[in-house]
Each structure stands twice: as structure tokens, then as C-alpha cells.
PDB file of N, CA and C in Angstrom:
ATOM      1  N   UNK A   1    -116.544  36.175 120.445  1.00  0.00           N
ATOM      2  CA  UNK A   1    -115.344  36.600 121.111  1.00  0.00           C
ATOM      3  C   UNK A   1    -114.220  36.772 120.095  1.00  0.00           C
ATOM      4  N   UNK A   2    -113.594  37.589 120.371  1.00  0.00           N
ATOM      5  CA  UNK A   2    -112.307  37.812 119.335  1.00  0.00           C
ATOM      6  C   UNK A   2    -111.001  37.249 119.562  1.00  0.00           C
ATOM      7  N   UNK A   3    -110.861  36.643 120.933  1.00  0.00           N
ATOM      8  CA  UNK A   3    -109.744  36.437 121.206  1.00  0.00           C
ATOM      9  C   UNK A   3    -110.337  34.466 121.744  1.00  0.00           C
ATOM     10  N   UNK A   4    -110.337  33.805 120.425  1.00  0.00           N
ATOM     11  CA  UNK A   4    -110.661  32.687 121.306  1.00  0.00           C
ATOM     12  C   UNK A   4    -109.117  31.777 121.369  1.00  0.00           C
ATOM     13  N   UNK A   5    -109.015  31.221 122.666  1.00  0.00           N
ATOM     14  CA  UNK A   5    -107.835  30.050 122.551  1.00  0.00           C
ATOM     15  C   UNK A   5    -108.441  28.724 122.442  1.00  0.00           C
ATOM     16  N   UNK A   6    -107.310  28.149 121.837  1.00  0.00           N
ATOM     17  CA  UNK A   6    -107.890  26.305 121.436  1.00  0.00           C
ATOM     18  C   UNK A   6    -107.598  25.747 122.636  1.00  0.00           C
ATOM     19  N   UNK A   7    -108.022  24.946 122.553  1.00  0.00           N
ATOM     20  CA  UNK A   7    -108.448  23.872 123.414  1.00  0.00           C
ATOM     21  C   UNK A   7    -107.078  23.002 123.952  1.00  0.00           C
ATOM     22  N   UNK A   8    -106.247  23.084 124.942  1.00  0.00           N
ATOM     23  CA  UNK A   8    -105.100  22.045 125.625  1.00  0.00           C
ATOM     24  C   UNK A   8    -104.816  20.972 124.616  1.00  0.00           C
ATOM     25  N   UNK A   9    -106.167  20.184 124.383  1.00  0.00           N
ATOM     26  CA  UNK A   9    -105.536  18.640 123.732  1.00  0.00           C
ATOM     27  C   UNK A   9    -105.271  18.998 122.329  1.00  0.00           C
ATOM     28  N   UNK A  10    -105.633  20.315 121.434  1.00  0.00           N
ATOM     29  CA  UNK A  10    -105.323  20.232 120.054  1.00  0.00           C
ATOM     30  C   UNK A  10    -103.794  20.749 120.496  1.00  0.00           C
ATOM     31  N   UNK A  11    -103.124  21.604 121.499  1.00  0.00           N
ATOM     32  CA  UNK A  11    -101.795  21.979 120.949  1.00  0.00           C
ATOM     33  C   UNK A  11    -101.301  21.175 121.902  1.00  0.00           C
ATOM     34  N   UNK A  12    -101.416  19.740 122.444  1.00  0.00           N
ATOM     35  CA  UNK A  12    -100.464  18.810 122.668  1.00  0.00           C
ATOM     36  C   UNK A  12    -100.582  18.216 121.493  1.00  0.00           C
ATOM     37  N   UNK A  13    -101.739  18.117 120.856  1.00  0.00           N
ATOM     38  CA  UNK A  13    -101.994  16.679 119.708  1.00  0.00           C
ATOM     39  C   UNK A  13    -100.816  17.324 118.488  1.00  0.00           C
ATOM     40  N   UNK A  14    -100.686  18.900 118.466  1.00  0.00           N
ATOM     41  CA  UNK A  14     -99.578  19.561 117.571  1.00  0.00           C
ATOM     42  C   UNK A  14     -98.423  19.128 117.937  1.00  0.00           C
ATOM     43  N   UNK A  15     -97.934  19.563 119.700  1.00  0.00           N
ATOM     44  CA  UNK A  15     -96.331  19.138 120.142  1.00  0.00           C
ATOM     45  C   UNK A  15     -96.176  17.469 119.904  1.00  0.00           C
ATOM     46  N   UNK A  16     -97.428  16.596 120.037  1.00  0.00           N
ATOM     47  CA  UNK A  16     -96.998  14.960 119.817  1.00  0.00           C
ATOM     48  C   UNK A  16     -96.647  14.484 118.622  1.00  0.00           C
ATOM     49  N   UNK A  17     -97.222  15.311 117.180  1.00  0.00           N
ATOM     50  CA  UNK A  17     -96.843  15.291 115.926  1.00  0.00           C
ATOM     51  C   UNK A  17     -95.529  15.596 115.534  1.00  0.00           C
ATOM     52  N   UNK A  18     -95.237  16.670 115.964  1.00  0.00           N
ATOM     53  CA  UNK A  18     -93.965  17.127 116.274  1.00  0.00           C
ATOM     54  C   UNK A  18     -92.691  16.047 116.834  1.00  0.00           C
ATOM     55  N   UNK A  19     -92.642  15.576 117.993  1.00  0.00           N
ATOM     56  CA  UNK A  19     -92.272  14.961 118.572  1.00  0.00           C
ATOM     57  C   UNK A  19     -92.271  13.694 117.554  1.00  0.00           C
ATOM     58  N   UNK A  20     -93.380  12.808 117.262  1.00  0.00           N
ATOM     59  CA  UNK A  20     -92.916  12.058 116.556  1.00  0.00           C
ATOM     60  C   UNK A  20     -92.111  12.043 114.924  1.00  0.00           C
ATOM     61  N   UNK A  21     -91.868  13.048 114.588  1.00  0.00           N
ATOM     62  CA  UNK A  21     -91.384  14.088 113.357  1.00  0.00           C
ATOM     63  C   UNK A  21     -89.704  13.800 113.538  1.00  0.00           C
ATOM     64  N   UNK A  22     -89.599  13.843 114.736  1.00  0.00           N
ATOM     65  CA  UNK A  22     -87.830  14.122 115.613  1.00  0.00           C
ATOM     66  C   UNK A  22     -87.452  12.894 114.873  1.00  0.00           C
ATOM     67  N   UNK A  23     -85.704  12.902 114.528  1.00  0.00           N
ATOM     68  CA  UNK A  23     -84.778  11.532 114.529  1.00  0.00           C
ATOM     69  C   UNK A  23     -84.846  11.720 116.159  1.00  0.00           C
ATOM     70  N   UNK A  24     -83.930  10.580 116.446  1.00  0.00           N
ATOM     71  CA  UNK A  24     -83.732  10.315 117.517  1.00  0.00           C
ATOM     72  C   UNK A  24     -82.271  11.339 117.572  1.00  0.00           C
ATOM     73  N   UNK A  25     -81.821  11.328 118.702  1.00  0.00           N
ATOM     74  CA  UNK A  25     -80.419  12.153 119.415  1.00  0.00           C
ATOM     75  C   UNK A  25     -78.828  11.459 119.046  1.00  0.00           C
ATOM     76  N   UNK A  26     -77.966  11.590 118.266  1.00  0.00           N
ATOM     77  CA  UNK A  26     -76.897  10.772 118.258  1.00  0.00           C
ATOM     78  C   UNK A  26     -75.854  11.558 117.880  1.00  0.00           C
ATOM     79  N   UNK A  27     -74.885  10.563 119.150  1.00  0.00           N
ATOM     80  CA  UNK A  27     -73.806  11.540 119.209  1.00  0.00           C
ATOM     81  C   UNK A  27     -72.650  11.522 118.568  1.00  0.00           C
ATOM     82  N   UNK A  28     -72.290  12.917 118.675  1.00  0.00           N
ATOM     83  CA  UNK A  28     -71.379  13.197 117.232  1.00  0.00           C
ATOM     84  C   UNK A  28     -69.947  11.866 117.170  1.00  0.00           C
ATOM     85  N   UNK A  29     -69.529  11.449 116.109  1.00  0.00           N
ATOM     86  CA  UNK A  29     -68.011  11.043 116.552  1.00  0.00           C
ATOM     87  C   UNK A  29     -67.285  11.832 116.036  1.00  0.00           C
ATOM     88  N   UNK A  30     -66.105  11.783 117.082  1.00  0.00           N
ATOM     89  CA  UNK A  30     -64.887  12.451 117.498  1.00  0.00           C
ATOM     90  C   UNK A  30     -64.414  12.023 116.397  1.00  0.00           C
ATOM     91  N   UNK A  31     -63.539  12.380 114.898  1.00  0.00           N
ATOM     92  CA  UNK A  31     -62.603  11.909 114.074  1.00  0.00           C
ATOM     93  C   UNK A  31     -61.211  11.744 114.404  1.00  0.00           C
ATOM     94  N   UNK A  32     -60.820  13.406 115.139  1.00  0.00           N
ATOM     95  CA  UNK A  32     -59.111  13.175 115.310  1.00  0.00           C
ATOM     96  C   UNK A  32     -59.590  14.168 116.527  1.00  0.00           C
ATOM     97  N   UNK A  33     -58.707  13.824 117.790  1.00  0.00           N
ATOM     98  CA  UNK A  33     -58.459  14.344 118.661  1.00  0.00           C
ATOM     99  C   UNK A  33     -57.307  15.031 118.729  1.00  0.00           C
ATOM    100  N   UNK A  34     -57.143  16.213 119.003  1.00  0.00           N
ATOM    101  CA  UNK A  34     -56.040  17.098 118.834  1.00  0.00           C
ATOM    102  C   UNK A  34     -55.559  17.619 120.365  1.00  0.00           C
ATOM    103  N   UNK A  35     -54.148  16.824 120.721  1.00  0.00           N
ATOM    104  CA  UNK A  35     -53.336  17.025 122.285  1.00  0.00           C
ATOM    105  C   UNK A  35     -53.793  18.192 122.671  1.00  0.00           C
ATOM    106  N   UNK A  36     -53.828  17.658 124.137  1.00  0.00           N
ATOM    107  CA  UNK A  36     -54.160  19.023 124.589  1.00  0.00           C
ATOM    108  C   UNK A  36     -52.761  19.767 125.474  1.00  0.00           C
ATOM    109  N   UNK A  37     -52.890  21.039 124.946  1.00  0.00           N
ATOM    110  CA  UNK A  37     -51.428  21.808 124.821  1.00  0.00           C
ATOM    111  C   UNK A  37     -52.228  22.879 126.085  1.00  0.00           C
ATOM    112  N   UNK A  38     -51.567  22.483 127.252  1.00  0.00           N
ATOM    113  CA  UNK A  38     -52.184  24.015 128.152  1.00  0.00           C
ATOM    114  C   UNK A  38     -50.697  24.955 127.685  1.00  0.00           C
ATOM    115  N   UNK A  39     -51.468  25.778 127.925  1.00  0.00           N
ATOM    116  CA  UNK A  39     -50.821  27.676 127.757  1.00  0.00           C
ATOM    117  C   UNK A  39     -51.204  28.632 128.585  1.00  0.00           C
ATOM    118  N   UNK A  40     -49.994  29.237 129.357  1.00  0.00           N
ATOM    119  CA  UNK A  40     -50.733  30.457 130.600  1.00  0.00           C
ATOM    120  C   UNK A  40     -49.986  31.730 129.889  1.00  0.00           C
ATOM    121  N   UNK A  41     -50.694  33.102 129.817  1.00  0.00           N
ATOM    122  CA  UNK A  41     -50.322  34.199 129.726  1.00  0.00           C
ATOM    123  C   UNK A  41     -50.503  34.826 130.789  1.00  0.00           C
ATOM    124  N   UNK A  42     -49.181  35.674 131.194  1.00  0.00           N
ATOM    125  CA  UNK A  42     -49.732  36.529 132.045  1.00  0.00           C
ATOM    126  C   UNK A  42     -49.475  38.110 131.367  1.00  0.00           C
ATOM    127  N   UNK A  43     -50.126  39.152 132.008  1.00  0.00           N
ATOM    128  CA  UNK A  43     -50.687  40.394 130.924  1.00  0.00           C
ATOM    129  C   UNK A  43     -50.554  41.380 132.058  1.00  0.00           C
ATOM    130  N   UNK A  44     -49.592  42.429 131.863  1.00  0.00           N
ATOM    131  CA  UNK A  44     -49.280  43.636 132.677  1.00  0.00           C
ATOM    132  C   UNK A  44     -49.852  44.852 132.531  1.00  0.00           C
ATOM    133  N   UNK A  45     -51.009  45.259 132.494  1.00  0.00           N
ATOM    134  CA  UNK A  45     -51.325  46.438 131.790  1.00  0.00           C
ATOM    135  C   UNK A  45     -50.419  47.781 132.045  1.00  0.00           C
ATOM    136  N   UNK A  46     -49.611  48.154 131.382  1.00  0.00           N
ATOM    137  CA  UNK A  46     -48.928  49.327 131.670  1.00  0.00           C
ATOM    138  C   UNK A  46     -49.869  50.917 131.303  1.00  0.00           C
ATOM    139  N   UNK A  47     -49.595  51.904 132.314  1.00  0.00           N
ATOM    140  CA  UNK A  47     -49.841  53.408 132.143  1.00  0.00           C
ATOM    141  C   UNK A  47     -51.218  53.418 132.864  1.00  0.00           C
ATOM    142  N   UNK A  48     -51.393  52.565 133.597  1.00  0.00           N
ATOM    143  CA  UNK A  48     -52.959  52.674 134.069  1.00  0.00           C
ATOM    144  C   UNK A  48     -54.160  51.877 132.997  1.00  0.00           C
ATOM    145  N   UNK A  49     -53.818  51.133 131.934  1.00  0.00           N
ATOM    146  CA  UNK A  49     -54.643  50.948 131.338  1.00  0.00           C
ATOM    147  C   UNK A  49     -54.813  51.614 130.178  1.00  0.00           C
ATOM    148  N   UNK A  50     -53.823  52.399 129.654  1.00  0.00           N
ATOM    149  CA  UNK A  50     -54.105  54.088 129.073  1.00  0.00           C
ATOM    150  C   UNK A  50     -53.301  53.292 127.729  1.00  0.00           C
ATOM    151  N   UNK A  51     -52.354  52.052 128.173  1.00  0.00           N
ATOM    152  CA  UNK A  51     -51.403  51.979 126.554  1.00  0.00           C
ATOM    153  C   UNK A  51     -51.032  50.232 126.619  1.00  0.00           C
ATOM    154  N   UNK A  52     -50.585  50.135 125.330  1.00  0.00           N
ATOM    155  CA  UNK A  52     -50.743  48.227 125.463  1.00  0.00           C
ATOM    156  C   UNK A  52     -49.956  47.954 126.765  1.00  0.00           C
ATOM    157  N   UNK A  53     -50.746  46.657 126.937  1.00  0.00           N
ATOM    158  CA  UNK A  53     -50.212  45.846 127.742  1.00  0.00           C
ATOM    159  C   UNK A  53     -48.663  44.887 127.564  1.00  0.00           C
ATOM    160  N   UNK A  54     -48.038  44.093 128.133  1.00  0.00           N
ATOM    161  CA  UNK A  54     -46.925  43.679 127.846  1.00  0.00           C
ATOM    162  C   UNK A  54     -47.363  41.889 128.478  1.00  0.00           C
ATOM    163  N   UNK A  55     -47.326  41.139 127.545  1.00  0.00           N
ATOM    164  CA  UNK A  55     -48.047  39.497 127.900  1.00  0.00           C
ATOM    165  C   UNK A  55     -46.991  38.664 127.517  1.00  0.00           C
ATOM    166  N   UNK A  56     -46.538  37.627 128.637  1.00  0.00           N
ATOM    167  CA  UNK A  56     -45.610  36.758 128.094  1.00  0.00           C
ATOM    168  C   UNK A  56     -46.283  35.507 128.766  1.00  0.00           C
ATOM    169  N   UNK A  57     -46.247  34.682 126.806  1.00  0.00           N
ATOM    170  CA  UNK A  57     -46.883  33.667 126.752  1.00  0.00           C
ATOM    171  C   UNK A  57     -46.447  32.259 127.142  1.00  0.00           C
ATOM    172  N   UNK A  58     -46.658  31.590 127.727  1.00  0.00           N
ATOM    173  CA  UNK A  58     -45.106  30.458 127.929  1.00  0.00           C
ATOM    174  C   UNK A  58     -46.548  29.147 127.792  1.00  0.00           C
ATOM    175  N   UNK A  59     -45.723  27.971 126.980  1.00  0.00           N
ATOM    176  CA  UNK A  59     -46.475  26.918 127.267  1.00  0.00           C
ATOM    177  C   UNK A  59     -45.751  25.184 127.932  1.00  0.00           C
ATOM    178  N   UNK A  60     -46.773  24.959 127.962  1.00  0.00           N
ATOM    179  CA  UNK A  60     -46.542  23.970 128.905  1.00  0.00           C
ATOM    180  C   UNK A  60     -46.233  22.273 128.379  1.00  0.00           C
TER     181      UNK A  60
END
């Protein structure tokens, strides 16, 4: 046959090698937290869309 597939337990016995290969998962630390600044724009498109818009930014 030309097209043979392996056998289930050799390509788990590959993903379990694998798997034991992994560090474990750890999570990042945060160094500096930077305030959180909300900001709303609102955005007028003038001419139909055809020419810039006009956006005034205001924050909070």
C-alpha cells in the first residue's frame, strides 16, 4: 500500500513526549502598572464621507 497510516498509540506516544518536553505555564508579572486614563472621541464625517472628518478628543 502506498498510503500506510501509523498506528493511534505511536502518535500519542509522539504528543506524550512532547507534552512531557513542556515547562510548566507561568504567569507573566506585571512590573509597573500604568493609570488607566479613559478617553472618548467623537468623529463627524463631513461631505458624505468624501473629505476628513472633524474629531474632538476630550479625556476623562
Amino acid at each position: 500500500m502506498m498510503n500506510e497510516k501509523k498506528p493511534l498509540s505511536q502518535s500519542n506516544e509522539k504528543a506524550g513526549a512532547v507534552e512531557k518536553d513542556r515547562k510548566p505555564y507561568e504567569k507573566p508579572m506585571i512590573v509597573y502598572r500604568q493609570p488607566l486614563e479613559a478617553r472618548a472621541s467623537i468623529c463627524n464625517p463631513g461631505a458624505g464621507g468624501k473629505s476628513d472628518a472633524t474629531c474632538t478628543v476630550a479625556f476623562s
